[in-house]
C-alpha atoms as a PDB file:
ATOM      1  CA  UNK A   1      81.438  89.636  95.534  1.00  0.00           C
ATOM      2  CA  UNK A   2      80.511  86.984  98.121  1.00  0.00           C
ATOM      3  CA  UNK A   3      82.268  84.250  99.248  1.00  0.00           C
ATOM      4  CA  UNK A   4      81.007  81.128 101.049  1.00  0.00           C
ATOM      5  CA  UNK A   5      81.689  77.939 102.193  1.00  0.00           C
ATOM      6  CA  UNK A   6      81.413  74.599  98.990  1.00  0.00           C
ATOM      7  CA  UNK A   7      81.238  71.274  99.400  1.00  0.00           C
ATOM      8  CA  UNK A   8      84.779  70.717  98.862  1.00  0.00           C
ATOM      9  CA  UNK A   9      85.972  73.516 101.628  1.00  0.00           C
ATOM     10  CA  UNK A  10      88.703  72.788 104.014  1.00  0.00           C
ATOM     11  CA  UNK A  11      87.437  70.854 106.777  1.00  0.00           C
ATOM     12  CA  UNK A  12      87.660  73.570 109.498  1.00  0.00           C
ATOM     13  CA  UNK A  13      84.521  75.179 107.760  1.00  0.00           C
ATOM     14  CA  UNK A  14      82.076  72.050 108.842  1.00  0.00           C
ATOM     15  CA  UNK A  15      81.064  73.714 111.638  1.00  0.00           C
ATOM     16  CA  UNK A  16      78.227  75.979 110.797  1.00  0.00           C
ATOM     17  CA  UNK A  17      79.751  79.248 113.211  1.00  0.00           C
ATOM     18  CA  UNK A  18      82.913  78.494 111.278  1.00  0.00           C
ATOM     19  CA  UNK A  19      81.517  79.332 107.655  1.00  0.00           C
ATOM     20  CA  UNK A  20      80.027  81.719 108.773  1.00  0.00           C
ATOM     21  CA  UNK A  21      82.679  83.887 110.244  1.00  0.00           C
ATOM     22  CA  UNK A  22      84.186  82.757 106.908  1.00  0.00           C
ATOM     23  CA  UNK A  23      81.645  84.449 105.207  1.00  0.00           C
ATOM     24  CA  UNK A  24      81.129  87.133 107.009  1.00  0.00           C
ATOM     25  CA  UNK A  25      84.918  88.186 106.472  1.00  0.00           C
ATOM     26  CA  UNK A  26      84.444  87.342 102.659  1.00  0.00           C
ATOM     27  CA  UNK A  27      81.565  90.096 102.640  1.00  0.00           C
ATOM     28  CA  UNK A  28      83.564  92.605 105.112  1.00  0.00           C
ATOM     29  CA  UNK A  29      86.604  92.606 102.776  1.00  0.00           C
ATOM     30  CA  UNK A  30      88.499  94.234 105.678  1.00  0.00           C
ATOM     31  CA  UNK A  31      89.954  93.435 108.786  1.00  0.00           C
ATOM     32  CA  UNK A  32      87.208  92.919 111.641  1.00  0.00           C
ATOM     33  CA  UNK A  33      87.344  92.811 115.390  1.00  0.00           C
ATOM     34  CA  UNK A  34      86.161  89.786 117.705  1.00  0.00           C
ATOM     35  CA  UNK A  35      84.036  91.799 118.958  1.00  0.00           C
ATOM     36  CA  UNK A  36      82.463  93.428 115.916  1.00  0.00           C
ATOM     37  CA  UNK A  37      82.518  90.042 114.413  1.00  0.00           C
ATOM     38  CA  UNK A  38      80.542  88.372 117.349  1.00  0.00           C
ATOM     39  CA  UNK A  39      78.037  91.122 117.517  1.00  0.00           C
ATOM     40  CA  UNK A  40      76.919  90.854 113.720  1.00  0.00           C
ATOM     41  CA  UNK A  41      76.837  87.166 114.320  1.00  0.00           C
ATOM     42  CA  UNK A  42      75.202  87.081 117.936  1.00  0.00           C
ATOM     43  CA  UNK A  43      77.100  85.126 119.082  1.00  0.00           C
ATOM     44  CA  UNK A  44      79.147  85.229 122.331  1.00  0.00           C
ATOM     45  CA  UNK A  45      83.040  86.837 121.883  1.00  0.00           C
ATOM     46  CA  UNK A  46      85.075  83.718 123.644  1.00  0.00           C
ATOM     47  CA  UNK A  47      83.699  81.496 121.137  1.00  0.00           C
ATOM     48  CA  UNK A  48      83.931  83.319 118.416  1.00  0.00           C
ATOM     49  CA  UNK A  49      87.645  84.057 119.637  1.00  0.00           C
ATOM     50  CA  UNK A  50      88.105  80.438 119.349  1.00  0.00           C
ATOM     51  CA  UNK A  51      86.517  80.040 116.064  1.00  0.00           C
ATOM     52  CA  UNK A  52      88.943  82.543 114.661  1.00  0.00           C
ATOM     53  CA  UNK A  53      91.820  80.377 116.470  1.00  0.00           C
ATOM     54  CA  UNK A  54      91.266  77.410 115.226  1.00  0.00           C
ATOM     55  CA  UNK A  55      90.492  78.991 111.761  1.00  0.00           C
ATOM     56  CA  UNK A  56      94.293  80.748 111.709  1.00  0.00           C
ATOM     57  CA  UNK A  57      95.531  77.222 112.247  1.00  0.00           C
ATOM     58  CA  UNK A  58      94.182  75.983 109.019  1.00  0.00           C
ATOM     59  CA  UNK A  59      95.368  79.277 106.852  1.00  0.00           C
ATOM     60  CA  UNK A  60      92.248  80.345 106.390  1.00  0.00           C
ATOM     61  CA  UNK A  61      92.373  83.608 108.581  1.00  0.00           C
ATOM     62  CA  UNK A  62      95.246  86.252 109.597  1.00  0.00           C
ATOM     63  CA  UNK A  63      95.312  87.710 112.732  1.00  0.00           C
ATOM     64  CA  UNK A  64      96.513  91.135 113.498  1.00  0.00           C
ATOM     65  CA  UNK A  65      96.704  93.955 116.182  1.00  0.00           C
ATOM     66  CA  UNK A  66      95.677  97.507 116.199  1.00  0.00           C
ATOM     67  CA  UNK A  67      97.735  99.937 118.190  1.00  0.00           C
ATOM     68  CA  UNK A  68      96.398 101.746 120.694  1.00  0.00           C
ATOM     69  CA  UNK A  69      97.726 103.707 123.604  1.00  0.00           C
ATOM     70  CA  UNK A  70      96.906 101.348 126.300  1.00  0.00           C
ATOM     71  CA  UNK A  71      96.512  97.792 127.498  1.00  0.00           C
ATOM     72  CA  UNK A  72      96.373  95.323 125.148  1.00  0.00           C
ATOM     73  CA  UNK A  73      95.568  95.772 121.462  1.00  0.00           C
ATOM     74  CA  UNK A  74      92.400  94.065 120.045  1.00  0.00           C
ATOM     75  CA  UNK A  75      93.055  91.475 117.384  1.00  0.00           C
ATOM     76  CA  UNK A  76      91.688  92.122 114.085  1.00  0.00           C
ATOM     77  CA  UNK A  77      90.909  89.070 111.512  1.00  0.00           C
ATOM     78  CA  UNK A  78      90.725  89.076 107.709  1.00  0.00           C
ATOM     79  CA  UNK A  79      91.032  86.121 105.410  1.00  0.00           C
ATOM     80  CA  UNK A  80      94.593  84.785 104.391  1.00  0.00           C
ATOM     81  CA  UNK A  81      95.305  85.501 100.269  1.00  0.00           C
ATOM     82  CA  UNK A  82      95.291  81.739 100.175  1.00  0.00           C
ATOM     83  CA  UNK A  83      91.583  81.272 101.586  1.00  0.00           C
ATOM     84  CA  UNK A  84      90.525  84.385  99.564  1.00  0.00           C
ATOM     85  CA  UNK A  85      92.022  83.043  96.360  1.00  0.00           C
ATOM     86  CA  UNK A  86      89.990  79.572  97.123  1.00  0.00           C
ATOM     87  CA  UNK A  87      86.796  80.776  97.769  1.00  0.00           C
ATOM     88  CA  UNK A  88      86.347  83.474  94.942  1.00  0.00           C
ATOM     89  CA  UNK A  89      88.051  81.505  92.150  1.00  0.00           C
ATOM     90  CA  UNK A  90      84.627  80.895  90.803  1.00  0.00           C
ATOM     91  CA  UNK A  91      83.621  83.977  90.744  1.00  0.00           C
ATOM     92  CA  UNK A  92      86.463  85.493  89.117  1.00  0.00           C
ATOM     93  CA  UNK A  93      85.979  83.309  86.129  1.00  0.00           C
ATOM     94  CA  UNK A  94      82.552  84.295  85.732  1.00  0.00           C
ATOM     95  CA  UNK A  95      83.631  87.960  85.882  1.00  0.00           C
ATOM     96  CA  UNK A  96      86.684  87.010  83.386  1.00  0.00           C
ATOM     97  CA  UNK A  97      83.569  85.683  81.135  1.00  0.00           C
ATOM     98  CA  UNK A  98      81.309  88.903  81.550  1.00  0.00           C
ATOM     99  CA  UNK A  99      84.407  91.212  80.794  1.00  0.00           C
ATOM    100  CA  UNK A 100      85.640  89.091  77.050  1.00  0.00           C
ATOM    101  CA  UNK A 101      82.153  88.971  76.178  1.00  0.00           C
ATOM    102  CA  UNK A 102      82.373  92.612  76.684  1.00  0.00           C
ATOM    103  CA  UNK A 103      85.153  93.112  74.615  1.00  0.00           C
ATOM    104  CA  UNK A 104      83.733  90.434  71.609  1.00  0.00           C
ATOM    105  CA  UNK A 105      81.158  92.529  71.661  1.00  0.00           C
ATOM    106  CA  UNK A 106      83.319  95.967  70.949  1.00  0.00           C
ATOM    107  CA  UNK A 107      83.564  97.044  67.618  1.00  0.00           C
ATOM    108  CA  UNK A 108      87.505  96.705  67.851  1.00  0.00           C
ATOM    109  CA  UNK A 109      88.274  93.094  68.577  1.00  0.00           C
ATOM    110  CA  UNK A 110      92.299  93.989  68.132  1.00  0.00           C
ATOM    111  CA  UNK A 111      94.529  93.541  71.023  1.00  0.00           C
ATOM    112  CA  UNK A 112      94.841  97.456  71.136  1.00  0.00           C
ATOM    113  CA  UNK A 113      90.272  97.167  71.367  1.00  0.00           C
ATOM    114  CA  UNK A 114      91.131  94.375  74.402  1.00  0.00           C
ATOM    115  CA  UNK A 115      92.623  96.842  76.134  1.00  0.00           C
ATOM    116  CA  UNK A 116      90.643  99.536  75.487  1.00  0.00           C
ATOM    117  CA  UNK A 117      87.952  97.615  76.748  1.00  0.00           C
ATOM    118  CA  UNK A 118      89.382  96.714  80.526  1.00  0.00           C
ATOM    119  CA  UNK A 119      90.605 100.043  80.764  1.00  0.00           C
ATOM    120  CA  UNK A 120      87.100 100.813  80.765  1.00  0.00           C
ATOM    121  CA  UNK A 121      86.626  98.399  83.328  1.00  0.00           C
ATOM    122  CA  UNK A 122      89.107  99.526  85.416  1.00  0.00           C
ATOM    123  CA  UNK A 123      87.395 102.482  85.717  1.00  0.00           C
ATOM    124  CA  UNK A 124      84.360 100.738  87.185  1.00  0.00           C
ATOM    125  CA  UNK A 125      86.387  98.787  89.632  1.00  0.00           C
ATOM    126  CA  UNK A 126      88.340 101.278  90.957  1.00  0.00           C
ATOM    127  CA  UNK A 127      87.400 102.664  94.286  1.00  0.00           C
ATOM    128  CA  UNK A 128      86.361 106.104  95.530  1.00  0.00           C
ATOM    129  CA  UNK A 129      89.852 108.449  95.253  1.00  0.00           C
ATOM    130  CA  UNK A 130      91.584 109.347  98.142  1.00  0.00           C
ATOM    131  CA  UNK A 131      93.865 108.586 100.417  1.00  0.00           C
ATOM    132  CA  UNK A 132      97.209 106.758  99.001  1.00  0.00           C
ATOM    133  CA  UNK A 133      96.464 105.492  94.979  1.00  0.00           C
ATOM    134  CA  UNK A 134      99.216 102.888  95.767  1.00  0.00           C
ATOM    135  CA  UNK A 135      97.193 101.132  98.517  1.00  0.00           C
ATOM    136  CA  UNK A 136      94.224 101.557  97.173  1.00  0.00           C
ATOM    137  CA  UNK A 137      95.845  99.728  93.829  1.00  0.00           C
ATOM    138  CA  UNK A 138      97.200  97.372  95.581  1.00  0.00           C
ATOM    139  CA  UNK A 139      93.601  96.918  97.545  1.00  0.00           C
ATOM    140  CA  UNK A 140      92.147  96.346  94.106  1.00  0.00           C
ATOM    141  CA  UNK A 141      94.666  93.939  93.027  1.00  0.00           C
ATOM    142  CA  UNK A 142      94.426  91.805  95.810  1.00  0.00           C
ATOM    143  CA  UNK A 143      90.820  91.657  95.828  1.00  0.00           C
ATOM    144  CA  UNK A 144      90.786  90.942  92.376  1.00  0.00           C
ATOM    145  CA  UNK A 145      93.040  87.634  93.110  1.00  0.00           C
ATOM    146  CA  UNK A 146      96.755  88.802  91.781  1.00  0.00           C
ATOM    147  CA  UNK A 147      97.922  89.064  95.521  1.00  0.00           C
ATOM    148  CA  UNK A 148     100.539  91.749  94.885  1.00  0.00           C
ATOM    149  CA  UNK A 149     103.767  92.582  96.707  1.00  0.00           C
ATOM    150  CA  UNK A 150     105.666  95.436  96.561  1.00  0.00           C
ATOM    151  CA  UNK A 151     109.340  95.290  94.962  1.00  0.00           C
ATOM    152  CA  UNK A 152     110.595  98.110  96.258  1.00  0.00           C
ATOM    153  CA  UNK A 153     109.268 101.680  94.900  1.00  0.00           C
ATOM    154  CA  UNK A 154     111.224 104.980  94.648  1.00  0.00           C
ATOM    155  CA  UNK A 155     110.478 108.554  95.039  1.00  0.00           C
ATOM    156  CA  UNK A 156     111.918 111.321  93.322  1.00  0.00           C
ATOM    157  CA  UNK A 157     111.318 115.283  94.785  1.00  0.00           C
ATOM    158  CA  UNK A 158     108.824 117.004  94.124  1.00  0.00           C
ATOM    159  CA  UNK A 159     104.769 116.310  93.980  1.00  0.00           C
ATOM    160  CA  UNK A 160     103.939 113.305  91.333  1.00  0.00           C
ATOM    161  CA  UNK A 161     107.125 111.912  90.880  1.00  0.00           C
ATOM    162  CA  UNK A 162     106.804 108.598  93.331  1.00  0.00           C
ATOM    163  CA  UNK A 163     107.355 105.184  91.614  1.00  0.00           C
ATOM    164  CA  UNK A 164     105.902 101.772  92.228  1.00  0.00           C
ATOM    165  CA  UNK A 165     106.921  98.264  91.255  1.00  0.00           C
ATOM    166  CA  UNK A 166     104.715  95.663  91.488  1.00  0.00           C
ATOM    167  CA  UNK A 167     105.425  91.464  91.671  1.00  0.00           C
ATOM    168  CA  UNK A 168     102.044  89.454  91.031  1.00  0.00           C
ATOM    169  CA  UNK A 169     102.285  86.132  93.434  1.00  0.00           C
ATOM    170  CA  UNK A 170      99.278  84.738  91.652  1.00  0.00           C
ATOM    171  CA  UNK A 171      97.469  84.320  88.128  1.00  0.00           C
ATOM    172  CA  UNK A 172      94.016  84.408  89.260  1.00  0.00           C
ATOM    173  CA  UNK A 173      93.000  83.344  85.429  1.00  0.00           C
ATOM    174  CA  UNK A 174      95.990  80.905  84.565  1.00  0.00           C
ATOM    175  CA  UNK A 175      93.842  77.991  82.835  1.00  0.00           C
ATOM    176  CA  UNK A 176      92.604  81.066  80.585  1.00  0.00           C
ATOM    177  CA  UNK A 177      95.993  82.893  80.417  1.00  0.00           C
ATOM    178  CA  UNK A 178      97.220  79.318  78.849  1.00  0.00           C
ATOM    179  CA  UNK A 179      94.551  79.567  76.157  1.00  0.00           C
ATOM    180  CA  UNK A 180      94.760  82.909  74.887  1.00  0.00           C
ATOM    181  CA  UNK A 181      98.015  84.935  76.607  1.00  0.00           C
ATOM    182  CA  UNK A 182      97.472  88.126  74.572  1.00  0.00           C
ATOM    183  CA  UNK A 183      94.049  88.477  75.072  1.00  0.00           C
ATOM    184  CA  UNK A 184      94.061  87.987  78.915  1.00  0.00           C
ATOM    185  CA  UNK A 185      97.326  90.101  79.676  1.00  0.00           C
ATOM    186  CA  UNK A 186      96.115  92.878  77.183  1.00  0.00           C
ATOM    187  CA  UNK A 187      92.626  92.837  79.229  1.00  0.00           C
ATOM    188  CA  UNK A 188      94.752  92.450  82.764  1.00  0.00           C
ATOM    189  CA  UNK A 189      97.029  95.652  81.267  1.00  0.00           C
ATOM    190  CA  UNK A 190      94.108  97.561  80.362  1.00  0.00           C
ATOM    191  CA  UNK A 191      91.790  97.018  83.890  1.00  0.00           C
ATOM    192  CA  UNK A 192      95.183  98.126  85.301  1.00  0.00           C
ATOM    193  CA  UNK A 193      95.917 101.591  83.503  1.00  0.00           C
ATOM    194  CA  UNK A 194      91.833 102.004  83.774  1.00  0.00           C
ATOM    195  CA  UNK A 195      92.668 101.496  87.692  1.00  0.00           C
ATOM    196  CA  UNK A 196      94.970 104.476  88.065  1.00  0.00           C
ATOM    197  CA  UNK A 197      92.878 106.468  85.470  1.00  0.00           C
ATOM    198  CA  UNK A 198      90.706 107.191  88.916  1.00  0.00           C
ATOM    199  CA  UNK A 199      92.890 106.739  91.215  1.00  0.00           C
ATOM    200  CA  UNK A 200      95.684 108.625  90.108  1.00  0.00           C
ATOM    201  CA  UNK A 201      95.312 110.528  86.601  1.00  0.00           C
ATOM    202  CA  UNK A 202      98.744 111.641  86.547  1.00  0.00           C
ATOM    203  CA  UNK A 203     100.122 108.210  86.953  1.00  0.00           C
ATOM    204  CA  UNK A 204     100.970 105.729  84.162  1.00  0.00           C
ATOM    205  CA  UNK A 205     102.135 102.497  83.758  1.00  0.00           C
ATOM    206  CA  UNK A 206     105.740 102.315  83.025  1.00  0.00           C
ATOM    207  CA  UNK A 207     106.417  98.672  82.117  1.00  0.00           C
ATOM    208  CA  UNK A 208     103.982  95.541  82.212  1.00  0.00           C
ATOM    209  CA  UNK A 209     105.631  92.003  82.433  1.00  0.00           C
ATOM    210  CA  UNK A 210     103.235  89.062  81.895  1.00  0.00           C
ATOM    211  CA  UNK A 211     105.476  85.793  82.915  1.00  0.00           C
ATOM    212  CA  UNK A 212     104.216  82.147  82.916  1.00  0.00           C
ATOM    213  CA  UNK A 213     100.944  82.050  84.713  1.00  0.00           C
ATOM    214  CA  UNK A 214     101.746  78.957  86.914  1.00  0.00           C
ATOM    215  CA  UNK A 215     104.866  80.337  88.008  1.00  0.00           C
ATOM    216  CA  UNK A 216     102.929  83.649  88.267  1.00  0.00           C
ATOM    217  CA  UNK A 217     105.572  86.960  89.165  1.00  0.00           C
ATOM    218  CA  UNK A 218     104.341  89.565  86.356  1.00  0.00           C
ATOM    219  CA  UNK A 219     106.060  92.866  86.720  1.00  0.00           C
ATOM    220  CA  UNK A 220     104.017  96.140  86.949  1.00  0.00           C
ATOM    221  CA  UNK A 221     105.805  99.799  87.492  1.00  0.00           C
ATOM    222  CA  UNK A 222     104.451 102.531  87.723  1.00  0.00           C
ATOM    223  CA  UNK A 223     105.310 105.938  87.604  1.00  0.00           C
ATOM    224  CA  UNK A 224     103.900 109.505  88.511  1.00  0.00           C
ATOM    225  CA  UNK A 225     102.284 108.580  91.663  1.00  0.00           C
ATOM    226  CA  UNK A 226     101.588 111.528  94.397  1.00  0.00           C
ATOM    227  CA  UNK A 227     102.028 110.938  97.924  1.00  0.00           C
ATOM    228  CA  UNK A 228     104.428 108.881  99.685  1.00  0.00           C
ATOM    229  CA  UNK A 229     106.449 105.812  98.026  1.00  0.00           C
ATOM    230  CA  UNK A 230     108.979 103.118  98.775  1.00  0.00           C
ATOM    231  CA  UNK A 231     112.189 103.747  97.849  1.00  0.00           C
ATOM    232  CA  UNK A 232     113.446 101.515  94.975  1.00  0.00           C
ATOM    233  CA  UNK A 233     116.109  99.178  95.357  1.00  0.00           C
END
C-alpha cells in the first residue's frame, strides 16, 4: 500500500523533496536512515536532514536513534501514526470495500460467516512468522490504521503461557463502524484471530471489546503467546 502526497496535504508537503521523502517512508514502512533515505532519493544528506526537520515539526515524521557502540547514533525517520493514518485513509476504505464484498459473496452471510471470512484474511495479511508474534501483531495493527498500545501484558511460566492486552487509539473505519457495528467488529475480530492463526497458532483471543468508534479504545487480550511478554498490571 502506497501513500502519497493529495491536494489537500499539510502544507509542509508543497515542496516536491518533501513528498517525496513522504512517500518514500510510506513505501519503506520502516524506519530509514538520512543517509539511506538521501541515497534512494539522490539527493545530498544535509538537505535531506533538513527536510526531515522541518517535516518532524509539522507531525508528519518521528525521529529516532539507533544504538551503537560509538560516537553518535544515526537518526532514523518513519512517519508519525497521525501522518500514516492521513495518508492511507483512502486506501483502507477501498480495502474495507474489497474485504465485505468478499464476505457478501460467502455462502454464510451470518455474523459467525463475517468472521469466518476476515479470519481468512488475516491469514493473508499476516507476515512471515518469526521473531516475537506480539510485535509483529502489533506491526500489523498499526499498519492497518488501529494504532495499538500496549496495556500492560503478563506472563505466566512456562513456554506459551504469555498474555497480551491490547487498547486501539484509532477506528480506522468509524464512518462504516457507525453504519453497520456488527458487521465491521465481527470482520475486525475475525482479520484479528486470522492474524495470530500464522503468527502464533497456539495463541487465541481471550476477550474482544469494540467501544464507540469516535472515541476509539477497543480492548483486545490475548492469551497463549510464546516468547517474552509484559507483565500485566
Amino acid at each position: 500500500m502506497t501513500a502519497s502526497p493529495d491536494p489537500d496535504s499539510p502544507a509542509e508537503l508543497a515542496q516536491p523533496s518533501r513528498a517525496r521523502l513522504f512517500t518514500l517512508l510510506a513505501e519503506l514502512d520502516r524506519p530509514a536512515s538520512t543517509g539511506e533515505l538521501a541515497e534512494r532519493l539522490g539527493l545530498h544528506r544535509n538537505g535531506v536532514r533538513l527536510h526531515l526537520e522541518r517535516m518532524a515539526r509539522g507531525g508528519l515524521v518521528e525521529r529516532a536513534r539507533r544504538p551503537q557502540g560509538r560516537g553518535r547514533p544515526p537518526d532514523l525517520w518513519s512517519l508519525s501514526a497521525e501522518a500514516r493514518e492521513w495518508s492511507a485513509e483512502p486506501e483502507r476504505y477501498q480495502e474495507l470495500g474489497r474485504w465485505l464484498a468478499r464476505a457478501l459473496a460467502a455462502r454464510d452471510r451470518s455474523p459467525r460467516g463475517v468472521e469466518r471470512t476476515g479470519r481468512e484474511i488475516g491469514r493473508e495479511l499476516a507476515p512471515d512468522p518469526g521473531g516475537d508474534p506480539a510485535e509483529a501483531l502489533e506491526r500489523t495493527l498499526t499498519r492497518l490504521g488501529f494504532r495499538p498500545q500496549r496495556n500492560g501484558g503478563t506472563r505466566g511460566r512456562g513456554r506459551g503461557r504469555g498474555r497480551l492486552r491490547l487498547s486501539l487509539g484509532n477506528c480506522p473505519y468509524r464512518e462504516a463502524v457507525h453504519e453497520n457495528q456488527p458487521a465491521i467488529c465481527g470482520l475486525h475480530r475475525g482479520i484479528t484471530v486470522g492474524l495470530l492463526d500464522q503468527l502464533a497458532p497456539e495463541a487465541a483471543v481471550t476477550r474482544f471489546v469494540p467501544h464507540d468508534p469516535d472515541r476509539a479504545g477497543c480492548v483486545v487480550e490475548i492469551s497463549g503467546l510464546p516468547g517474552r511478554g509484559d507483565p500485566l498490571e
